[in-house]
C-alpha atoms as a PDB file:
ATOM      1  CA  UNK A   1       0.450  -2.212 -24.524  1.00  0.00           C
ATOM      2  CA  UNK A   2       0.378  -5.010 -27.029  1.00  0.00           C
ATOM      3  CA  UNK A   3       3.159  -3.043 -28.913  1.00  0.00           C
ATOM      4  CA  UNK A   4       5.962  -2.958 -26.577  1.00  0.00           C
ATOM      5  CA  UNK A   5       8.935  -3.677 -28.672  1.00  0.00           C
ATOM      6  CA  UNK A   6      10.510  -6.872 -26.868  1.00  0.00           C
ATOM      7  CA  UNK A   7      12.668  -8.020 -29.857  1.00  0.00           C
ATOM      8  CA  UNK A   8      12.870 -11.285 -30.701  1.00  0.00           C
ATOM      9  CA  UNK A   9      11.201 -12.860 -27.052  1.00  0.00           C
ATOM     10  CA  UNK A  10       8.136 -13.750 -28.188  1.00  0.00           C
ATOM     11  CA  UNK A  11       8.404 -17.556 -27.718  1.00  0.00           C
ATOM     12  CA  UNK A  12       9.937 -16.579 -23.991  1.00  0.00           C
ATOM     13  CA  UNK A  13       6.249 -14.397 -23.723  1.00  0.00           C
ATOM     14  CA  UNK A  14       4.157 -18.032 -24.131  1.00  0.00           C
ATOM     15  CA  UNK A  15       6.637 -19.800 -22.087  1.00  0.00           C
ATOM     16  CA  UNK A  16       6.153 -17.538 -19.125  1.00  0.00           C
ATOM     17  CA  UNK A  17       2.037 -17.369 -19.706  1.00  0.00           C
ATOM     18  CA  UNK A  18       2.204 -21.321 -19.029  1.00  0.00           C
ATOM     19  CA  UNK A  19       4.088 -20.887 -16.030  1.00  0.00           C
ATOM     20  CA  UNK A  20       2.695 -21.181 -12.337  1.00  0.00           C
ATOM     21  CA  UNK A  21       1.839 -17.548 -11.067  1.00  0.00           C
ATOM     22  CA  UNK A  22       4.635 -18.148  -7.942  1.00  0.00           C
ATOM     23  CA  UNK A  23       7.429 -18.376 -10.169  1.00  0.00           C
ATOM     24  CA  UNK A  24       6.450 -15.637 -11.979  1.00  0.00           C
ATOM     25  CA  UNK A  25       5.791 -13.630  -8.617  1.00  0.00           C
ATOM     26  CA  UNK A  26       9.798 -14.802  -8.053  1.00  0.00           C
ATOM     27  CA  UNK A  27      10.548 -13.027 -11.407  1.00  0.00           C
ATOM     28  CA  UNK A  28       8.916 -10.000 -10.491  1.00  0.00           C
ATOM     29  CA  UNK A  29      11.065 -10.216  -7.192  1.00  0.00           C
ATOM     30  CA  UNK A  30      13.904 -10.544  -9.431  1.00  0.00           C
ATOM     31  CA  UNK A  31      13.396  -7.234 -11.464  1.00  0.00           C
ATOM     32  CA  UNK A  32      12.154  -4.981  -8.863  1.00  0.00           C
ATOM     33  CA  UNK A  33      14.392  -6.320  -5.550  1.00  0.00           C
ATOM     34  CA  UNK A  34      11.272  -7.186  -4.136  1.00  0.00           C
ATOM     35  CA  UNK A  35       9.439  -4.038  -4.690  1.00  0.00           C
ATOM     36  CA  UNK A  36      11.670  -1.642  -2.936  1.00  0.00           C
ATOM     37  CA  UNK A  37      12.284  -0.613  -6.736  1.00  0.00           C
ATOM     38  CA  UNK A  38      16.108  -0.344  -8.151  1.00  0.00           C
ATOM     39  CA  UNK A  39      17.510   3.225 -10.070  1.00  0.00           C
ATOM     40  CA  UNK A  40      17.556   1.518 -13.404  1.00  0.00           C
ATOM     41  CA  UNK A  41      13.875   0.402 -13.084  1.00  0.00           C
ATOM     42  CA  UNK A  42      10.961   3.448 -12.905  1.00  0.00           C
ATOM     43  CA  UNK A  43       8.907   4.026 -10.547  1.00  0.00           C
ATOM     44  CA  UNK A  44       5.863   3.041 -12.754  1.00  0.00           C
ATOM     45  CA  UNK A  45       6.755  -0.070 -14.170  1.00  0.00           C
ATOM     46  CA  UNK A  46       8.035  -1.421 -10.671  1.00  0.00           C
ATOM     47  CA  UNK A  47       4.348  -0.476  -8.961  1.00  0.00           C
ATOM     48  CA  UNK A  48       2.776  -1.901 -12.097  1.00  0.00           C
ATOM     49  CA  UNK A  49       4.947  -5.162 -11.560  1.00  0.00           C
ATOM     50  CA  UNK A  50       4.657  -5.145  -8.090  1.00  0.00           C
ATOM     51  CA  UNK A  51       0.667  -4.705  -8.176  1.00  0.00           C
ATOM     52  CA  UNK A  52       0.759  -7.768 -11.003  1.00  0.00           C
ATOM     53  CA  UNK A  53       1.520 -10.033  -7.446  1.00  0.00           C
ATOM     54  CA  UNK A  54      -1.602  -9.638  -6.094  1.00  0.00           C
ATOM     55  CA  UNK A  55      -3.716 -10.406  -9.498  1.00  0.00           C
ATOM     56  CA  UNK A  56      -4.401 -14.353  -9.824  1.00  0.00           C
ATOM     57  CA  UNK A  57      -3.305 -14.183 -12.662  1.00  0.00           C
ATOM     58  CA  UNK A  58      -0.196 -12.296 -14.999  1.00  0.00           C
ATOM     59  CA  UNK A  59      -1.634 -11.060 -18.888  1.00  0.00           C
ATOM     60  CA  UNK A  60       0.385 -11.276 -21.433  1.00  0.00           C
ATOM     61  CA  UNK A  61       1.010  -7.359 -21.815  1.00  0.00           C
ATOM     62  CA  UNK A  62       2.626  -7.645 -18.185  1.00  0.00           C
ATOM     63  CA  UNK A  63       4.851 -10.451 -18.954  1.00  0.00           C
ATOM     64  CA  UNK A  64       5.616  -8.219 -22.091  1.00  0.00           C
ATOM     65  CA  UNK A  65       6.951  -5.327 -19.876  1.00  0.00           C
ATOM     66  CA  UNK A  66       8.462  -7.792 -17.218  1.00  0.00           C
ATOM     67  CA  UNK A  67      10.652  -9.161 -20.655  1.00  0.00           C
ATOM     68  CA  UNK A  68      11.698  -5.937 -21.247  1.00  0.00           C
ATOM     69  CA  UNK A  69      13.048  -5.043 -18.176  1.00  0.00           C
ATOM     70  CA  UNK A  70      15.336  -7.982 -18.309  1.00  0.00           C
ATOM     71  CA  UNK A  71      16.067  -6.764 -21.556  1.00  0.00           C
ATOM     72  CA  UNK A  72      17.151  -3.739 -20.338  1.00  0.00           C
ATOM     73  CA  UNK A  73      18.856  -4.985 -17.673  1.00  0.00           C
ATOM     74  CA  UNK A  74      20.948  -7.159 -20.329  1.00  0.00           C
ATOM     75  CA  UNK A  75      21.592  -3.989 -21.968  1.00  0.00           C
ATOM     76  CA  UNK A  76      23.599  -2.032 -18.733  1.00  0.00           C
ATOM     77  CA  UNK A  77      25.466  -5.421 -18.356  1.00  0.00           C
ATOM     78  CA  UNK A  78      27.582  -4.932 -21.127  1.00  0.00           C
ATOM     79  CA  UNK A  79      30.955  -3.346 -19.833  1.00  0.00           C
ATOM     80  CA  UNK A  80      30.879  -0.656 -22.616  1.00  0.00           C
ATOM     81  CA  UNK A  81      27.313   0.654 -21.016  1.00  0.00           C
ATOM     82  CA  UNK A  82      26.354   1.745 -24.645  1.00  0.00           C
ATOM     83  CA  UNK A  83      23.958  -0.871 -25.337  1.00  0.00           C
ATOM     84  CA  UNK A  84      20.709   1.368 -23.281  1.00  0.00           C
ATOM     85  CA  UNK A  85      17.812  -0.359 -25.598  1.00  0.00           C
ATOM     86  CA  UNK A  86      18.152  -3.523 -24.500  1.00  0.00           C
ATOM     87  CA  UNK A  87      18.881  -7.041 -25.780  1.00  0.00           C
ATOM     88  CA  UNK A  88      17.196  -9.883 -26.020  1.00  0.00           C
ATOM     89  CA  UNK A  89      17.060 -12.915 -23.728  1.00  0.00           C
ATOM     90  CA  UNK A  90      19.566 -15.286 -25.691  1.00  0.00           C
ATOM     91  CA  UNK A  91      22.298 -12.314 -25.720  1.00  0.00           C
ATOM     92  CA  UNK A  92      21.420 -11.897 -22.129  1.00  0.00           C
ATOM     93  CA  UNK A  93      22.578 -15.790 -21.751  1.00  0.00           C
ATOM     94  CA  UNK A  94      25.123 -15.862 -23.997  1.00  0.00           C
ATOM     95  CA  UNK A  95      26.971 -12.517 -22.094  1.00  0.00           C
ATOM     96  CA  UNK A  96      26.376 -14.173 -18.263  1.00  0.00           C
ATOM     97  CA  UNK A  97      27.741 -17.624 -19.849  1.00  0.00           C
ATOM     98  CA  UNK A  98      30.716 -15.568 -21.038  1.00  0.00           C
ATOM     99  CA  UNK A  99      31.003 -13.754 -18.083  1.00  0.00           C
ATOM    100  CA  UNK A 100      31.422 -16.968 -15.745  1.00  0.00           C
ATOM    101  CA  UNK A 101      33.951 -18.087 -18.856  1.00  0.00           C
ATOM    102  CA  UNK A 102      31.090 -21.604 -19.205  1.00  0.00           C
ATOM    103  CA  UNK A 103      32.142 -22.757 -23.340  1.00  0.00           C
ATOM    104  CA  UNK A 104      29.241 -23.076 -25.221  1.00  0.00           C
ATOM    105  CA  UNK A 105      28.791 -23.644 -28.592  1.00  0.00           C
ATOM    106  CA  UNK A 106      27.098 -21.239 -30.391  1.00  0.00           C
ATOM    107  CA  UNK A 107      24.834 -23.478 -32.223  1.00  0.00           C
ATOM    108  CA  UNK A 108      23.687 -25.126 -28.678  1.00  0.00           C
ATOM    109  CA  UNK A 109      19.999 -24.213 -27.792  1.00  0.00           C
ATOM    110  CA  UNK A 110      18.710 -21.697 -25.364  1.00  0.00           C
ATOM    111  CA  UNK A 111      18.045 -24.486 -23.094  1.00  0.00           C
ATOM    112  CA  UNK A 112      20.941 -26.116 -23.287  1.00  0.00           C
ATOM    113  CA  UNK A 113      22.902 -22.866 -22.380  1.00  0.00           C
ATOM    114  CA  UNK A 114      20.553 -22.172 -19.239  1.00  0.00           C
ATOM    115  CA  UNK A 115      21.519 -25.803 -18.238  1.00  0.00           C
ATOM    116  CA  UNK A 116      25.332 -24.784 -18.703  1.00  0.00           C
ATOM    117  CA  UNK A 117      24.546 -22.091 -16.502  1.00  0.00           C
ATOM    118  CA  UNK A 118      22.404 -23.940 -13.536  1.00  0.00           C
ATOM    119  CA  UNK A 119      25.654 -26.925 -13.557  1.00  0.00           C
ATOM    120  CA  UNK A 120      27.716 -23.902 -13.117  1.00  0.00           C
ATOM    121  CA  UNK A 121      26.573 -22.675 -10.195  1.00  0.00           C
ATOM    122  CA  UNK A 122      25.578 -26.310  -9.104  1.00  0.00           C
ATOM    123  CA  UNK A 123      29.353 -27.065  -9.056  1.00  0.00           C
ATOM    124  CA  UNK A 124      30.416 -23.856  -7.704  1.00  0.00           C
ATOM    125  CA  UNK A 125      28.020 -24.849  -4.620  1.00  0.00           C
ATOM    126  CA  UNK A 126      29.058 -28.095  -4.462  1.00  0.00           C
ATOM    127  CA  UNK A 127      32.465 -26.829  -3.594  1.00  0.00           C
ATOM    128  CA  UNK A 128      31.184 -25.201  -0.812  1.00  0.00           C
ATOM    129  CA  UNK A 129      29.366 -28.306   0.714  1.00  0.00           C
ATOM    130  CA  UNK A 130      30.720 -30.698   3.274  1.00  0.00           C
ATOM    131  CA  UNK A 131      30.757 -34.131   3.597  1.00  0.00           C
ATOM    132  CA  UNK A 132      27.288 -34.390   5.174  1.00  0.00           C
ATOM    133  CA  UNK A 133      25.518 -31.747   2.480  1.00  0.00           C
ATOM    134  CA  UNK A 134      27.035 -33.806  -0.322  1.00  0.00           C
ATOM    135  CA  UNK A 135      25.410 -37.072   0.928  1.00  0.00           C
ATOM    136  CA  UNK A 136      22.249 -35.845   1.549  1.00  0.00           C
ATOM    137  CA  UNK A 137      22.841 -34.578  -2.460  1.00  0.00           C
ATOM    138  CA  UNK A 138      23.709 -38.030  -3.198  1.00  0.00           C
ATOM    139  CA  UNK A 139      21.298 -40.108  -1.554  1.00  0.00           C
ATOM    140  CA  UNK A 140      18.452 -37.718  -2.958  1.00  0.00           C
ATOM    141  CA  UNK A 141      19.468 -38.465  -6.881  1.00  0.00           C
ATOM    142  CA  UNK A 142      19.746 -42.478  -5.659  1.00  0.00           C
ATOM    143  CA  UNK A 143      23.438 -42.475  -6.546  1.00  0.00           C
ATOM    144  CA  UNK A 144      26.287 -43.983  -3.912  1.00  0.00           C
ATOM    145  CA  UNK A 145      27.472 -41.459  -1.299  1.00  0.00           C
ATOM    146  CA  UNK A 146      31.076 -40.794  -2.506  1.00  0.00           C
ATOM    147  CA  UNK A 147      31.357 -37.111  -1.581  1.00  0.00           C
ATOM    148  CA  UNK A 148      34.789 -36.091  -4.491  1.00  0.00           C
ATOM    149  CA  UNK A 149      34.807 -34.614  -7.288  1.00  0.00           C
ATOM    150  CA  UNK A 150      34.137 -38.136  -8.931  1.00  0.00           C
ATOM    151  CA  UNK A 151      30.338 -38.131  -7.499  1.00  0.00           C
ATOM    152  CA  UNK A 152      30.004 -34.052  -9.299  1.00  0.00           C
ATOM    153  CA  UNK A 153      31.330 -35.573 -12.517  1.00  0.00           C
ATOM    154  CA  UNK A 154      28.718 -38.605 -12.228  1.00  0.00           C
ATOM    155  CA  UNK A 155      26.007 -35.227 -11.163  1.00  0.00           C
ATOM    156  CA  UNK A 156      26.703 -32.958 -13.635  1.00  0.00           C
ATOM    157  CA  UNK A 157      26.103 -34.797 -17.029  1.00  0.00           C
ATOM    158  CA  UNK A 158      22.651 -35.653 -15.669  1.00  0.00           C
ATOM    159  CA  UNK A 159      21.338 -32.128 -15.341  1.00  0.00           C
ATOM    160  CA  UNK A 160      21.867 -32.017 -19.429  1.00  0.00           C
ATOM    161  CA  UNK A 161      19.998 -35.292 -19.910  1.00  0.00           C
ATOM    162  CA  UNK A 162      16.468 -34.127 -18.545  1.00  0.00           C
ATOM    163  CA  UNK A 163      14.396 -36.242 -16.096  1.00  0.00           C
ATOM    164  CA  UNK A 164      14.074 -36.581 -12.781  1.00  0.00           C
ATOM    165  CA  UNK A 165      17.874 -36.359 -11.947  1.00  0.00           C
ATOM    166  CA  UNK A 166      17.804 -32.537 -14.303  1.00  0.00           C
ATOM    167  CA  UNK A 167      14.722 -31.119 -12.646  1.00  0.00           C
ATOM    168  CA  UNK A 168      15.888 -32.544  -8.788  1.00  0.00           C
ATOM    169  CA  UNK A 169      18.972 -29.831  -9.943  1.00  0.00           C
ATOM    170  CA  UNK A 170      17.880 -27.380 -11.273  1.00  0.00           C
ATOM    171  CA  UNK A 171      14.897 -27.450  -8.772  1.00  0.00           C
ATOM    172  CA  UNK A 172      17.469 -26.995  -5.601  1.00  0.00           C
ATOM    173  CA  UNK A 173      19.777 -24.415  -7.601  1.00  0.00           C
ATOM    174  CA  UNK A 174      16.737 -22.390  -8.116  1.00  0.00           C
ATOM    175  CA  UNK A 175      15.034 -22.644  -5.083  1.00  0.00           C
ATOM    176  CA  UNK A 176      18.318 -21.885  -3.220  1.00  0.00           C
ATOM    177  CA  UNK A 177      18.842 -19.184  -5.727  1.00  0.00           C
ATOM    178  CA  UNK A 178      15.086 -17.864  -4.497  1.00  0.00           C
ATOM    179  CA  UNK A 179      15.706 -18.147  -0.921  1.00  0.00           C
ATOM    180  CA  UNK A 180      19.000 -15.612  -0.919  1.00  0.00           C
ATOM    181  CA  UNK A 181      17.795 -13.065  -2.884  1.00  0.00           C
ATOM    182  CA  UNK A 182      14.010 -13.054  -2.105  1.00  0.00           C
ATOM    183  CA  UNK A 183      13.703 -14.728   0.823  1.00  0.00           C
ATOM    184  CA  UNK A 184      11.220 -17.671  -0.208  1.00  0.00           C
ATOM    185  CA  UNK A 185      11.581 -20.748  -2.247  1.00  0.00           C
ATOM    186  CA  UNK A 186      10.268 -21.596  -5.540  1.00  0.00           C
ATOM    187  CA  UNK A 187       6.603 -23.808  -6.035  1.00  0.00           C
ATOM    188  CA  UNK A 188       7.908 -27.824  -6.383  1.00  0.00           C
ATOM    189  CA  UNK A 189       6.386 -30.102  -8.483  1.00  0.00           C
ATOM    190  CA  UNK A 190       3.916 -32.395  -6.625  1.00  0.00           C
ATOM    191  CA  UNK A 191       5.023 -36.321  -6.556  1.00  0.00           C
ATOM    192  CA  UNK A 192       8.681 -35.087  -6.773  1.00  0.00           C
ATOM    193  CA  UNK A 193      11.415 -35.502  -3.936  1.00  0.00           C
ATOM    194  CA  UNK A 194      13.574 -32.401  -3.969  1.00  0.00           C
ATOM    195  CA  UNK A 195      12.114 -30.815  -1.309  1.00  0.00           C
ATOM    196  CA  UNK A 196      13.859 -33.060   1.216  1.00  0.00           C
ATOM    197  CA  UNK A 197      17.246 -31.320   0.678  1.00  0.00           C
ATOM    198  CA  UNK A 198      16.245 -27.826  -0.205  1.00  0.00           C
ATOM    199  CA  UNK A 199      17.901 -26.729   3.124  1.00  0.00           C
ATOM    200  CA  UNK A 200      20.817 -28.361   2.219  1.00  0.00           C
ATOM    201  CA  UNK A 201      21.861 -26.394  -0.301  1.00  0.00           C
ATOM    202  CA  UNK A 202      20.361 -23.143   0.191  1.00  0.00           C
ATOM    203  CA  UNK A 203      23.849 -22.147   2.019  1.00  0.00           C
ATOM    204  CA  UNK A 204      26.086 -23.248  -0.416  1.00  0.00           C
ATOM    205  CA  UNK A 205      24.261 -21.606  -3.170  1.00  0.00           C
ATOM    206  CA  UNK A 206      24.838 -18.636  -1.548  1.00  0.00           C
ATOM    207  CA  UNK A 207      28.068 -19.134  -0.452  1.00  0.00           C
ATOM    208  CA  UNK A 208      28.439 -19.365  -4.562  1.00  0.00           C
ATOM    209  CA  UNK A 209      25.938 -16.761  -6.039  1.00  0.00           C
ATOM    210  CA  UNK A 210      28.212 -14.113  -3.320  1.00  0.00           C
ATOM    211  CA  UNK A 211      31.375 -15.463  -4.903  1.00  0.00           C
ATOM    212  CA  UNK A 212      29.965 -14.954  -8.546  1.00  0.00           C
ATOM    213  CA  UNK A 213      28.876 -11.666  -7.504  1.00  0.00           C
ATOM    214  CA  UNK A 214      32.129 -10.428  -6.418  1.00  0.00           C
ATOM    215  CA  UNK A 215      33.849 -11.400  -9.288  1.00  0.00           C
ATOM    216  CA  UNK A 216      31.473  -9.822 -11.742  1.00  0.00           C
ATOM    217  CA  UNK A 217      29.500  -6.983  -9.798  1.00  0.00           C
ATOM    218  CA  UNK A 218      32.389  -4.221 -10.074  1.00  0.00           C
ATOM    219  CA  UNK A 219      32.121  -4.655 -13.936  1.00  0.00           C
ATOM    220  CA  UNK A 220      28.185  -5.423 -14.068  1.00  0.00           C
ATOM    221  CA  UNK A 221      25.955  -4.891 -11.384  1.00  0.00           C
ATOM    222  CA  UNK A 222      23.338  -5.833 -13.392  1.00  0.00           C
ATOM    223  CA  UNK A 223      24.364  -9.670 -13.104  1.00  0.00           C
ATOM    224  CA  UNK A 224      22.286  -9.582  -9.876  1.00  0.00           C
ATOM    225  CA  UNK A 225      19.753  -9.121 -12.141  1.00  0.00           C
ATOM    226  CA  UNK A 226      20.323 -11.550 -15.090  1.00  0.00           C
ATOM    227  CA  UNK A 227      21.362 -14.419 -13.511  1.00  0.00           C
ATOM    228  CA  UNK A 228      18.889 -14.986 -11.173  1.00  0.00           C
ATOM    229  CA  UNK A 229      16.214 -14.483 -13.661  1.00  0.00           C
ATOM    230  CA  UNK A 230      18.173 -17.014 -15.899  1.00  0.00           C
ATOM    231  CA  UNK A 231      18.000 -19.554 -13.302  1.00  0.00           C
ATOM    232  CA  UNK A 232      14.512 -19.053 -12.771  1.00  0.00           C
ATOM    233  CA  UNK A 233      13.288 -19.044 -16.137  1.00  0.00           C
ATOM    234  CA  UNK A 234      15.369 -22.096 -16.581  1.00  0.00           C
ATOM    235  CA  UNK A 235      13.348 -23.619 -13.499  1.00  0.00           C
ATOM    236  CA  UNK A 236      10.276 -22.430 -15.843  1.00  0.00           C
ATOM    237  CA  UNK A 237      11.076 -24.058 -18.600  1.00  0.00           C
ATOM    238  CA  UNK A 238      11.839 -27.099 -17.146  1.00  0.00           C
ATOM    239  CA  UNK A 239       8.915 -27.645 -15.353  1.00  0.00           C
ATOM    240  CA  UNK A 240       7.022 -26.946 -18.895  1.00  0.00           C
ATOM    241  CA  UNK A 241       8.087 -30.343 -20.112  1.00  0.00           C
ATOM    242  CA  UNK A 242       6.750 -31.566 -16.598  1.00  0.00           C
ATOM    243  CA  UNK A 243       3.191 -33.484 -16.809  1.00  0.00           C
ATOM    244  CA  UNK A 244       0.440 -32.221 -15.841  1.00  0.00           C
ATOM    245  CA  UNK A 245      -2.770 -33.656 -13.701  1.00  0.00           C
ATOM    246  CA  UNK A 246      -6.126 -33.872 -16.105  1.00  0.00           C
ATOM    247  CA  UNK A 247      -8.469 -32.935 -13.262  1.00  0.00           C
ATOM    248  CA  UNK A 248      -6.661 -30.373 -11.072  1.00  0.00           C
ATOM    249  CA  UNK A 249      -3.790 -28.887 -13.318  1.00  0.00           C
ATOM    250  CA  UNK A 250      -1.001 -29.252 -10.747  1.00  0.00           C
ATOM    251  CA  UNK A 251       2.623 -30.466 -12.330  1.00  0.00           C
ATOM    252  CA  UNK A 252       3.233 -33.970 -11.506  1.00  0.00           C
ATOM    253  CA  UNK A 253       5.588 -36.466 -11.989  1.00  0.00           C
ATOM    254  CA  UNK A 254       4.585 -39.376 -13.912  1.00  0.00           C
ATOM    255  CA  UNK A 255       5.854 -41.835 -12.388  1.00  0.00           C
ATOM    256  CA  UNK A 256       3.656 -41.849  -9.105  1.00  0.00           C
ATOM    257  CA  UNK A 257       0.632 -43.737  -9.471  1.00  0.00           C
ATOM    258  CA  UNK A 258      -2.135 -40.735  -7.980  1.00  0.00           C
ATOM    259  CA  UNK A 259      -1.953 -36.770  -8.042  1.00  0.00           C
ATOM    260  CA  UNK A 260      -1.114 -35.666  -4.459  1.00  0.00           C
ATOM    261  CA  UNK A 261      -2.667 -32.577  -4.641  1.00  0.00           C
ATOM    262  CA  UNK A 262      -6.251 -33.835  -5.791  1.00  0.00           C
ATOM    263  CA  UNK A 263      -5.976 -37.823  -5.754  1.00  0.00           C
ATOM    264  CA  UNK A 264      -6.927 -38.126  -9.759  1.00  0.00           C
ATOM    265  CA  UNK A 265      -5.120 -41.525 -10.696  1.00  0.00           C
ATOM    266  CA  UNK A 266      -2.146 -40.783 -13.632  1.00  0.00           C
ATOM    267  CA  UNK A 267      -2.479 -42.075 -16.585  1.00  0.00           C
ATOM    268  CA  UNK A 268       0.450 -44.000 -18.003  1.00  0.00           C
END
């Protein structure tokens, strides 16, 4: 199956073959609305993607046919519904950044326009927070508890500047994002703390992915699809740049002194 045409995702391929087997599960989720199968997707491919959840691990040729559902998915998003083979993953992000009307350069990275995309729904959700929601926000990044639009322009230009403040985001948009549509959050990174407000935000990220989905799904029911995947693979990506512990594997954060999952000390 090594010859399934998936265009020009082969870097998103070894991305996805380093990532933990529960976020792929999520993907899976994603593509085949949690195995009750969609009419877009065959019967076939959604067993063989559904059966893939109960390997230990995901091959490559799997991730290969995963890809190209998305692709496809891309494809039917397009408003003139002539595009049926598919696109790849950066015209899948370019058309839902254009679709929620996010300016992006065109020369800006893949990763940079996922980031565009998890602020985006980030703010949208913020809008739907009280005053309460908003602190617990806060206090979780370590910034003061001013709950206006002052503290989301402070937020926001730390999601695109990496570190702990970028993954703590993108970490509650996608676990929130996990939690509506397949009923189970995403697998945290041991040593960090954004697990403590997960519950926060799960209701305004709904609250926001509904909003975005009746403004869009008339024209493209397919961005149920897309952007939950991009958020996820986003999530992926940026727990790729995460450390990793030397004995057990686990993702860690380097700034804690032991691995909590196995007690191996970190190295500086």
């Amino acid at each position: 199956m090594s010859d399934i045409n998936i265009k020009n995702d082969h870097e998103l391929v070894n991305l996805l073959l380093g990532a933990d087997k529960g976020d792929l599960d999520l993907l899976i989720d994603y593509i085949t609305d949690n195995g009750k199968g969609r009419v877009s997707l065959s019967g076939s491919v959604n067993t063989l993607l559904t059966s893939a959840k109960e390997q230990n691990e995901i091959d490559a040729d799997t991730l290969r046919i995963l890809i190209r559902e998305l692709q496809l998915f891309g494809g039917n998003s397009f408003v003139n519904l002539f595009r049926r083979n598919g696109v790849d993953y950066a015209e899948i992000v370019d058309d839902v950044l254009g679709r929620l009307k996010i300016p992006a350069h065109k020369s800006a990275s893949l990763e940079r326009k996922e980031t565009l995309i998890i602020s985006k729904v980030f703010e949208n959700a913020w809008e739907e927070m009280d005053d309460a929601q908003r602190k617990a926000i806060l206090d979780d990044l370590g910034l003061k508890s001013s709950s206006g639009r002052n503290a989301l322009e402070i937020i926001l230009p730390r999601i695109g500047m990496g570190g702990v403040a970028a993954y703590q985001i993108t970490a509650l948009v996608a676990s929130s994002v996990a939690a509506m549509v397949a009923g189970r959050a995403i697998p945290l990174l041991a040593g960090f703390g954004a697990g403590r407000v997960l519950g926060v935000l799960a209701g305004p990220i709904g609250f926001a992915l509904t909003g975005l989905y009746s403004a869009y799904d008339l024209a493209s029911p397919a961005f149920r699809v897309t952007l939950p995947c991009i958020v996820q693979i986003a999530w992926i990506r940026m727990k790729s740049r995460q450390a990793r512990c030397k004995s057990c594997n686990a993702h860690i954060d380097e700034s804690i002194k032991f691995c909590p999952q196995c007690g191996t000390p970190v190295e500086g």
